[in-house]
N, C-alpha and C. Protein backbone atom coordinates (compact mmCIF):
# COMPACT_ATOMS: atom_id res chain seq x y z
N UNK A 1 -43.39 -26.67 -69.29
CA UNK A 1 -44.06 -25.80 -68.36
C UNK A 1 -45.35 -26.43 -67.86
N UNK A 2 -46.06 -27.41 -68.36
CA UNK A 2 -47.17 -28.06 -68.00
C UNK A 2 -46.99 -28.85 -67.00
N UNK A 3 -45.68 -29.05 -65.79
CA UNK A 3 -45.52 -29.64 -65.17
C UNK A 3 -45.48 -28.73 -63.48
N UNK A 4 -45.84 -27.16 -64.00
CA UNK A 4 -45.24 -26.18 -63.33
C UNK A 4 -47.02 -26.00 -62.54
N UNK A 5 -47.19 -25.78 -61.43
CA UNK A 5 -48.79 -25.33 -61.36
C UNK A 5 -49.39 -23.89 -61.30
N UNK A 6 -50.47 -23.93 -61.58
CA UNK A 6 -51.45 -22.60 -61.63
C UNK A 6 -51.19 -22.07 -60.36
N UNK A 7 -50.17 -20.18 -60.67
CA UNK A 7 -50.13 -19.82 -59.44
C UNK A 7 -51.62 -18.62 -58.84
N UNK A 8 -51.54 -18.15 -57.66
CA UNK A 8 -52.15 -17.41 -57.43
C UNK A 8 -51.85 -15.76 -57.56
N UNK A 9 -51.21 -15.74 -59.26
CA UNK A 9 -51.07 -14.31 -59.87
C UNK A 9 -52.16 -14.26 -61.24
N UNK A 10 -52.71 -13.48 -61.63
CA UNK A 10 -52.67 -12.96 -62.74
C UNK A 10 -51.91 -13.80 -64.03
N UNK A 11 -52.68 -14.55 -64.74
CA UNK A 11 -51.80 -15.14 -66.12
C UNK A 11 -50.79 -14.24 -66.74
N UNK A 12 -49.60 -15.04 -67.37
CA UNK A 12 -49.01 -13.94 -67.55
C UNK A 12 -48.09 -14.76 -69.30
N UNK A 13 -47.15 -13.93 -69.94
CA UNK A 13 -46.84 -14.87 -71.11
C UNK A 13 -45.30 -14.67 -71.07
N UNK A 14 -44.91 -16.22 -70.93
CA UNK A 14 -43.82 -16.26 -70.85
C UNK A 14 -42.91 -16.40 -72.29
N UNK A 15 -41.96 -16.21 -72.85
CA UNK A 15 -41.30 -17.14 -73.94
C UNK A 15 -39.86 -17.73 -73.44
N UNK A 16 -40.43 -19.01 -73.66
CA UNK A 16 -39.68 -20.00 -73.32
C UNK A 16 -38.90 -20.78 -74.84
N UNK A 17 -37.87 -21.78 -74.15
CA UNK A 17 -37.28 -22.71 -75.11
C UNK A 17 -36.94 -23.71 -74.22
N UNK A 18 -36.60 -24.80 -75.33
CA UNK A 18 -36.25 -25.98 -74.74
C UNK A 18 -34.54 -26.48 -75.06
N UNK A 19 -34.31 -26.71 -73.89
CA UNK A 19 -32.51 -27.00 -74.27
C UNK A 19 -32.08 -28.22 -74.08
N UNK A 20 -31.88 -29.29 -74.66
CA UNK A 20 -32.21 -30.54 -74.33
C UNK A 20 -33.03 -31.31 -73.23
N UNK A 21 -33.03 -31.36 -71.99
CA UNK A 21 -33.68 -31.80 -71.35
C UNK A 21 -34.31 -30.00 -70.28
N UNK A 22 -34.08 -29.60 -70.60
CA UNK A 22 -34.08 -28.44 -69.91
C UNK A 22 -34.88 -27.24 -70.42
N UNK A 23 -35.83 -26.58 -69.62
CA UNK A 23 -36.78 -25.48 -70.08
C UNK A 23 -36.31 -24.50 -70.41
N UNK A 24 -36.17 -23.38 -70.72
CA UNK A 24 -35.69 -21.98 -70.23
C UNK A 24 -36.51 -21.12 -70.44
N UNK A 25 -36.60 -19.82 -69.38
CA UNK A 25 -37.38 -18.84 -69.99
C UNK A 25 -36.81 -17.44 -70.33
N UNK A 26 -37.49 -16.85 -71.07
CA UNK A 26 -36.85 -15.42 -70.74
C UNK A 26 -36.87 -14.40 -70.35
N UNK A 27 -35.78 -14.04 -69.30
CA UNK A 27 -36.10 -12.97 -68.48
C UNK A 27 -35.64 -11.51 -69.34
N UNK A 28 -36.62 -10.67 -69.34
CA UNK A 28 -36.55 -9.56 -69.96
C UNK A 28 -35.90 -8.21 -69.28
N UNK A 29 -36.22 -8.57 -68.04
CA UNK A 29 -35.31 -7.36 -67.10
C UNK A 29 -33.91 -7.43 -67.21
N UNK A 30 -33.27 -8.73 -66.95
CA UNK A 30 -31.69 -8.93 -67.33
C UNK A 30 -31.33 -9.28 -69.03
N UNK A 31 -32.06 -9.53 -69.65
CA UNK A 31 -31.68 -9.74 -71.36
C UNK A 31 -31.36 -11.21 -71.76
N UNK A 32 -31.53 -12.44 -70.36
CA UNK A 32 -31.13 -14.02 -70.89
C UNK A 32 -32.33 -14.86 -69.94
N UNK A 33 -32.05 -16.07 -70.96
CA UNK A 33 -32.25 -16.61 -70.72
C UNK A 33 -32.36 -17.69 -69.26
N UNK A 34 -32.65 -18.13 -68.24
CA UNK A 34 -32.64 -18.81 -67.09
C UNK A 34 -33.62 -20.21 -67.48
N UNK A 35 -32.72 -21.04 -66.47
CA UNK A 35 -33.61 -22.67 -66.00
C UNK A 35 -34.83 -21.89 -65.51
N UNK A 36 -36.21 -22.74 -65.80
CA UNK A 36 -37.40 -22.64 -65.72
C UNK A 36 -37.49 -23.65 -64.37
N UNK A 37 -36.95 -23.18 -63.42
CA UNK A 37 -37.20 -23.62 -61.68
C UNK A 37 -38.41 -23.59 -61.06
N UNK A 38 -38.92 -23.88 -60.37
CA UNK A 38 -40.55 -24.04 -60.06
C UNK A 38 -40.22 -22.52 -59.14
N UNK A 39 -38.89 -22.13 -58.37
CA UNK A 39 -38.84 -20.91 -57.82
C UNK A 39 -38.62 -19.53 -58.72
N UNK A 40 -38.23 -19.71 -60.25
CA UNK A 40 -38.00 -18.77 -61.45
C UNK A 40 -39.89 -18.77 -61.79
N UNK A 41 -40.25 -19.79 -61.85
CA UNK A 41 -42.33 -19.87 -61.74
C UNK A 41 -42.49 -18.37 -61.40
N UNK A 42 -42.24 -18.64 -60.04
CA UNK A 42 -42.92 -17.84 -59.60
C UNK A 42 -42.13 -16.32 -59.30
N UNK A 43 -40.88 -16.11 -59.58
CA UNK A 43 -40.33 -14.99 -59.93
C UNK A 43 -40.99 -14.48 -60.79
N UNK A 44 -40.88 -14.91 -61.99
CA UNK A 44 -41.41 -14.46 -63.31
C UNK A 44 -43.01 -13.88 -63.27
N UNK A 45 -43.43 -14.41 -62.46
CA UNK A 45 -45.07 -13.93 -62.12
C UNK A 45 -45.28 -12.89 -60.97
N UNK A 46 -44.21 -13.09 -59.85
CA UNK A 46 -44.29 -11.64 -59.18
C UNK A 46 -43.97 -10.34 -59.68
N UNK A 47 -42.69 -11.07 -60.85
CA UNK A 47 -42.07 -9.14 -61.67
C UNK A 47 -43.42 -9.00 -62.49
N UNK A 48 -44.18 -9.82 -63.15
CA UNK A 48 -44.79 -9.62 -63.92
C UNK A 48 -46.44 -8.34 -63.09
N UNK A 49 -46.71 -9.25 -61.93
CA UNK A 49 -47.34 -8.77 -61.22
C UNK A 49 -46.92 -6.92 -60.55
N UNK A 50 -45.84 -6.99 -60.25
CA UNK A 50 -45.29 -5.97 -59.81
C UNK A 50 -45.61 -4.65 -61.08
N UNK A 51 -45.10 -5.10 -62.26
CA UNK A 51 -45.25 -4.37 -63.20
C UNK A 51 -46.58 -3.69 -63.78
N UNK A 52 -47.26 -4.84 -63.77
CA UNK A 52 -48.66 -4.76 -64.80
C UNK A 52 -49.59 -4.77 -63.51
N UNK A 53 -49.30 -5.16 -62.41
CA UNK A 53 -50.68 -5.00 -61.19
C UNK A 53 -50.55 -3.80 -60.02
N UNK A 54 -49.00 -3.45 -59.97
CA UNK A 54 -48.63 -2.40 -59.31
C UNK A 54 -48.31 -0.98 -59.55
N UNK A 55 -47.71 -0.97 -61.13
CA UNK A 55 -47.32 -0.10 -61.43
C UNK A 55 -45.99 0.13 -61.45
N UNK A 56 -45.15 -0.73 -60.93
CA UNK A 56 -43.42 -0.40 -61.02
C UNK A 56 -42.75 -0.46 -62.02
N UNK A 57 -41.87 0.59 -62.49
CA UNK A 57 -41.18 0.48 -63.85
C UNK A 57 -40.16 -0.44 -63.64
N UNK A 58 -40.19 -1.34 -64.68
CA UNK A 58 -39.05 -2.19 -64.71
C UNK A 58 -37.87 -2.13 -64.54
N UNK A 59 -36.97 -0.53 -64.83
CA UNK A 59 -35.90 -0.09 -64.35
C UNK A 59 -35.72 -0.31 -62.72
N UNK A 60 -37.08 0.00 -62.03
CA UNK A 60 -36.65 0.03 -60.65
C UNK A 60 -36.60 -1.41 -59.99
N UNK A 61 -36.36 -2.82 -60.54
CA UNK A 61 -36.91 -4.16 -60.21
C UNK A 61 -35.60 -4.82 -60.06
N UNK A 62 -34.52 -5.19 -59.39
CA UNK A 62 -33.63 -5.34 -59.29
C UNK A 62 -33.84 -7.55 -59.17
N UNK A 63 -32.84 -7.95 -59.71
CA UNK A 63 -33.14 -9.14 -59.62
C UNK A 63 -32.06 -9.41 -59.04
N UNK A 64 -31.94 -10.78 -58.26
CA UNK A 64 -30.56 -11.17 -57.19
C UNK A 64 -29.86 -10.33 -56.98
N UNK A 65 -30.25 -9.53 -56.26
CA UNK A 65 -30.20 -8.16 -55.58
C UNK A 65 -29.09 -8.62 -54.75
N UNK A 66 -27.86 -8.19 -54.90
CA UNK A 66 -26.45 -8.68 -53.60
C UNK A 66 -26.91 -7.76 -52.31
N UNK A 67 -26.72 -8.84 -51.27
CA UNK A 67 -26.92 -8.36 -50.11
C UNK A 67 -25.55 -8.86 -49.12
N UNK A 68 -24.49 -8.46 -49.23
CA UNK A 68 -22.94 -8.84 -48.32
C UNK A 68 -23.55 -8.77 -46.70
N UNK A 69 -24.00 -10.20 -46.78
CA UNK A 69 -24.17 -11.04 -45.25
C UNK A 69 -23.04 -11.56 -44.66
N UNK A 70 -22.59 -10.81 -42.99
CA UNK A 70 -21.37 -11.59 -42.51
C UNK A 70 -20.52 -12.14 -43.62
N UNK A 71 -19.86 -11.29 -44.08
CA UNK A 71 -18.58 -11.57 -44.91
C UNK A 71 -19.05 -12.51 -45.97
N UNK A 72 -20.58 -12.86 -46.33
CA UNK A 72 -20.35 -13.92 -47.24
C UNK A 72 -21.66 -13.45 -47.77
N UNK A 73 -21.25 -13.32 -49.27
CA UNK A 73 -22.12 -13.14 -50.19
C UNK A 73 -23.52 -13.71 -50.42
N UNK A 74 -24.94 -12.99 -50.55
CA UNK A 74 -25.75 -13.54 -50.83
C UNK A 74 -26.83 -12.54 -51.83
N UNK A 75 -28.05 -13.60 -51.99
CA UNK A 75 -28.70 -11.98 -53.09
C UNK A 75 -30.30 -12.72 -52.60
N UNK A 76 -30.67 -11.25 -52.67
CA UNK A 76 -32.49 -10.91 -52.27
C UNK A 76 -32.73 -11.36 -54.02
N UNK A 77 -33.93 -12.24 -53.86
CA UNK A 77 -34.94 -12.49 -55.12
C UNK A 77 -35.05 -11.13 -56.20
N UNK A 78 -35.96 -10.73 -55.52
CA UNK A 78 -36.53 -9.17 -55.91
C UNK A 78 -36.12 -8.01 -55.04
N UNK A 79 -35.61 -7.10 -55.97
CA UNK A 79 -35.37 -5.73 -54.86
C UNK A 79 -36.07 -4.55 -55.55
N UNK A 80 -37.32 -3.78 -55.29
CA UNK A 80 -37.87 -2.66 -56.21
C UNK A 80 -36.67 -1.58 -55.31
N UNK A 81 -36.01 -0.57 -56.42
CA UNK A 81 -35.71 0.54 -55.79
C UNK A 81 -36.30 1.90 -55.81
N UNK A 82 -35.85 2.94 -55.70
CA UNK A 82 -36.50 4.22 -55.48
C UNK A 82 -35.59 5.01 -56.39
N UNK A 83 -35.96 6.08 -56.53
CA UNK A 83 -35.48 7.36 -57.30
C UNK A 83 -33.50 7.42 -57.05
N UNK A 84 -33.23 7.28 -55.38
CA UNK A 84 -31.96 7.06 -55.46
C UNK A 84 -31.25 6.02 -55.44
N UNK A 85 -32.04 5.01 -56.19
CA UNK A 85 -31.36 3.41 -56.11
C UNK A 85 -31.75 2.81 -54.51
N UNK A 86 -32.49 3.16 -53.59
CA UNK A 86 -32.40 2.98 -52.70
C UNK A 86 -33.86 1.85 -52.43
N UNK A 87 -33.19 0.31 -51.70
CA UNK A 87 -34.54 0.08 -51.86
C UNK A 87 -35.89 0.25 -50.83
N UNK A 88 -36.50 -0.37 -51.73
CA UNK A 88 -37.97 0.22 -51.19
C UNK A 88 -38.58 -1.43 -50.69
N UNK A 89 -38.81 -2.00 -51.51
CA UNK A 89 -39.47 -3.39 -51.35
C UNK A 89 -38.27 -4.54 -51.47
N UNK A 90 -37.84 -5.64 -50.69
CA UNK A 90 -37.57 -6.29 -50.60
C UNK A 90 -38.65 -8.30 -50.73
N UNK A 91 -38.16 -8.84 -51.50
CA UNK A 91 -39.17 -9.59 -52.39
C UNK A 91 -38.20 -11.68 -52.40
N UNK A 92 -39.07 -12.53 -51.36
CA UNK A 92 -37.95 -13.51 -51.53
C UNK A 92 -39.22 -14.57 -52.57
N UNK A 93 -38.96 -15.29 -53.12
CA UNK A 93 -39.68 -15.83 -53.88
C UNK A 93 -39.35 -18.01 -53.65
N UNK A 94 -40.65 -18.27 -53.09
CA UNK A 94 -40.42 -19.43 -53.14
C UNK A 94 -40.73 -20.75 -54.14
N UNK A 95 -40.49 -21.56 -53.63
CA UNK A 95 -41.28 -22.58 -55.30
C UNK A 95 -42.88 -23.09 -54.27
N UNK A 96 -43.78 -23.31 -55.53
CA UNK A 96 -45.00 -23.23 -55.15
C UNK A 96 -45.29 -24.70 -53.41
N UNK A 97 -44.24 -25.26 -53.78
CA UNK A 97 -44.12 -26.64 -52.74
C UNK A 97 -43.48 -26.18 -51.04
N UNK A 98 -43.21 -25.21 -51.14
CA UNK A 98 -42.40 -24.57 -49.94
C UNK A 98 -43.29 -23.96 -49.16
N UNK A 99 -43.33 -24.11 -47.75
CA UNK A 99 -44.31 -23.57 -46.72
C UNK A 99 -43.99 -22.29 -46.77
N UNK A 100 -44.34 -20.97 -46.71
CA UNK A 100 -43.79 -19.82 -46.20
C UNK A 100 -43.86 -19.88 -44.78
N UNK A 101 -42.59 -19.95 -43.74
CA UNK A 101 -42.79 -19.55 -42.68
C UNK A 101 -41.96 -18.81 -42.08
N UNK A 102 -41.75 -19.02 -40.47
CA UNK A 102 -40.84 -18.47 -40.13
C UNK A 102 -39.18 -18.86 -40.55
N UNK A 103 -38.92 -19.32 -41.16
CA UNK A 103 -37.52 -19.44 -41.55
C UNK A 103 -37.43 -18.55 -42.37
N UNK A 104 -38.30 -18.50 -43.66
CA UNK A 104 -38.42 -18.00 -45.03
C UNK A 104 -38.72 -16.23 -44.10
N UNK A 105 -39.51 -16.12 -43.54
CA UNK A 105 -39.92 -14.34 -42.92
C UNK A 105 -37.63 -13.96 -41.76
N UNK A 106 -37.08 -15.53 -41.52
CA UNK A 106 -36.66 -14.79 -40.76
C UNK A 106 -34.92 -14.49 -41.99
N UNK A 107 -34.99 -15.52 -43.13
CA UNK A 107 -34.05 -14.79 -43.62
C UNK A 107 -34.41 -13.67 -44.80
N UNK A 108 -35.45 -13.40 -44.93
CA UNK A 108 -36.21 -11.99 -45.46
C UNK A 108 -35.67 -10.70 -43.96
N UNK A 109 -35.60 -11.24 -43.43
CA UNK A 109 -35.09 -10.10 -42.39
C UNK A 109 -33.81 -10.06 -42.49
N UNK A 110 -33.40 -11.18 -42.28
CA UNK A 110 -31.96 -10.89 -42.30
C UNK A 110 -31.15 -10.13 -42.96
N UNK A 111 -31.70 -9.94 -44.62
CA UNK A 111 -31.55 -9.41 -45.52
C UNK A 111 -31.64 -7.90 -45.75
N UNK A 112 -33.05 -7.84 -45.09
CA UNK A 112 -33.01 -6.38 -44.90
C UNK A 112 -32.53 -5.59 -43.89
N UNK A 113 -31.78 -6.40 -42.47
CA UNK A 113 -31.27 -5.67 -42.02
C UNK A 113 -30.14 -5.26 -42.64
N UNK A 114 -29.19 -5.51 -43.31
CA UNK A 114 -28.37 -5.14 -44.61
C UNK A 114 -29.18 -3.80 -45.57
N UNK A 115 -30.15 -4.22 -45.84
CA UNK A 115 -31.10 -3.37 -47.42
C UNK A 115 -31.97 -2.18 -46.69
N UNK A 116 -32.32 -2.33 -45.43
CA UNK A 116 -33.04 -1.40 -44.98
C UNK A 116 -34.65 -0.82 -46.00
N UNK A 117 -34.91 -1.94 -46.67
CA UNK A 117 -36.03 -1.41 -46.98
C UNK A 117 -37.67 -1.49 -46.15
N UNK A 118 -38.51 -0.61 -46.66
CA UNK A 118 -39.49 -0.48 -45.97
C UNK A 118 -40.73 -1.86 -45.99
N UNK A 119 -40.64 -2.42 -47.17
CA UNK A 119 -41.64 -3.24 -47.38
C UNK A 119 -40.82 -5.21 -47.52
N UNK A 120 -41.24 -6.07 -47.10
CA UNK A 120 -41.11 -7.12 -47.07
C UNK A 120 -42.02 -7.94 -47.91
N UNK A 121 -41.89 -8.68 -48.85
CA UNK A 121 -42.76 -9.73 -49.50
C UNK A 121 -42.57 -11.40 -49.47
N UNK A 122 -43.64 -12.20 -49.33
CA UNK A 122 -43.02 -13.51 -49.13
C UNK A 122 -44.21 -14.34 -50.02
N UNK A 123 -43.27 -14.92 -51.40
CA UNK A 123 -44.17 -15.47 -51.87
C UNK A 123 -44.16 -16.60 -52.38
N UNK A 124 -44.60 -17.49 -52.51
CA UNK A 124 -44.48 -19.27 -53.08
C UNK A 124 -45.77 -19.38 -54.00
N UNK A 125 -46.20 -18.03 -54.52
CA UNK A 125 -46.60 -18.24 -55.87
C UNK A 125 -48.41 -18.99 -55.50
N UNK A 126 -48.83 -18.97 -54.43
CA UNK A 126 -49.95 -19.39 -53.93
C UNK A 126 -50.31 -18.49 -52.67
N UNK A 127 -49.48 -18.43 -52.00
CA UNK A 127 -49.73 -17.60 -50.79
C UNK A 127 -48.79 -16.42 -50.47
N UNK A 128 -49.09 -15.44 -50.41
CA UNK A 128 -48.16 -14.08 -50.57
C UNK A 128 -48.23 -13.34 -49.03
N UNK A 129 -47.04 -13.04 -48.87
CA UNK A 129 -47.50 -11.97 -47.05
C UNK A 129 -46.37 -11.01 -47.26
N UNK A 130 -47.12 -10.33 -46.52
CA UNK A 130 -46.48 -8.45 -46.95
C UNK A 130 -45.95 -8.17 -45.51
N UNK A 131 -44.89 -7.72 -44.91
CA UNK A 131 -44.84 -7.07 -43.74
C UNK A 131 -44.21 -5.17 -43.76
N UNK A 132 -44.39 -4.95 -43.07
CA UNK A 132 -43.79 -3.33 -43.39
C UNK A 132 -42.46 -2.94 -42.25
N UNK A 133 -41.77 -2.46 -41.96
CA UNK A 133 -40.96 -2.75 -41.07
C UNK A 133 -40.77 -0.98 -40.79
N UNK A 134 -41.87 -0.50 -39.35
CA UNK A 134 -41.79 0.71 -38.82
C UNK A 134 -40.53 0.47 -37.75
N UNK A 135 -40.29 1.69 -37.40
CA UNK A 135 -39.34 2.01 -36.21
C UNK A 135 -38.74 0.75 -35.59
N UNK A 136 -38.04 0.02 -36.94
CA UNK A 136 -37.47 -0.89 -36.31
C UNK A 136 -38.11 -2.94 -36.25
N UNK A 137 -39.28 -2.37 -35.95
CA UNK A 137 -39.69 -3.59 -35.89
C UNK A 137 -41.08 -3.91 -37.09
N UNK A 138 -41.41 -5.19 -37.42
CA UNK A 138 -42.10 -5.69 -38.77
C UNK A 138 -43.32 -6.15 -37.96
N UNK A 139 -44.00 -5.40 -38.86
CA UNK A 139 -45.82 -5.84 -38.95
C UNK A 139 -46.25 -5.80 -39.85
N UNK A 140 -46.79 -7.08 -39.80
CA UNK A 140 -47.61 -8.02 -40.95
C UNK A 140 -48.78 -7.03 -41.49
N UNK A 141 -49.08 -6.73 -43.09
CA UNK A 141 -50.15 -5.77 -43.70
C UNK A 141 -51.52 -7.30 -43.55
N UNK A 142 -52.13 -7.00 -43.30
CA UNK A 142 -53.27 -7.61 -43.35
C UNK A 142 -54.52 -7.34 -44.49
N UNK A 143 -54.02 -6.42 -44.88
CA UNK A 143 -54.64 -5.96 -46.22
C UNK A 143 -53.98 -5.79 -47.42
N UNK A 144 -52.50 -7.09 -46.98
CA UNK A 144 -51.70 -6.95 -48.54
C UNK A 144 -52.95 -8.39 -49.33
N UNK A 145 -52.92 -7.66 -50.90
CA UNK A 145 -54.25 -8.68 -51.89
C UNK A 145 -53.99 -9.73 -51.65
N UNK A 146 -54.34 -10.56 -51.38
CA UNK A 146 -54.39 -12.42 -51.97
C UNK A 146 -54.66 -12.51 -53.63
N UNK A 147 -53.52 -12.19 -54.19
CA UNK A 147 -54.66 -11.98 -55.71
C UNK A 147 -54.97 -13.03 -55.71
């Protein structure tokens, strides 16, 4: 993990192992183990964030969230849902080396035109952007934190 860099969340404690050449950590929402990916980095620090900085119960935190795109399978990072399973926040998570831009904002849309949720997140674990998606069309929160 000392190869992984300081993101712009909140420290957080992971437990990890080592599998021959390979990290792993453990994810507690699904019950196993995963490769320690520089894009799992920063998963692991948004649920963590979500939880302990937002308030979301872990029940509602959906991980590779299936989203059936044009006949072909795909899955949202993070999906928070609501009371009827329904989601609320849609969440793509990048590795800290990845620009967030318009590619990354336009298949976060894509996604939710499928998921229909209200909130959009885009994060590479350094730089985070929030959009909200009223009557159709997405505007950027300008007052989502930089933690």
């Amino acid at each position: 993990m000392e190869s992984l860099p300081k993101l712009n969340f909140p420290p957080i404690r992971l437990r990890a192992r080592r599998r021959g050449d390979t990290v792993e950590v453990w994810d507690a929402l699904r019950g196993i183990y995963l490769v320690l990916s520089p894009e799992e980095w920063v998963r692991q620090h948004l649920i963590a964030y979500l939880v302990a900085g937002c308030g979301v119960q872990p029940k509602r935190i959906v991980e590779e969230y299936p989203v059936p795109l044009n006949g072909q399978p795909q899955r949202a990072d993070v999906v928070v849902v609501g009371d009827c399973a329904e989601p609320l926040l849609l969440a793509e998570c990048k590795a800290p080396d990845v620009v967030i831009g318009e590619r990354t904002l336009a298949q976060a849309v894509r996604y939710n035109s499928v998921l229909g949720a209200r909130f959009i997140v885009l994060t590479n674990g350094l730089k985070h952007f929030c959009w909200e998606c009223r009557e159709g069309h997405y505007e950027q929160l300008s007052g989502f934190p930089n933690l």
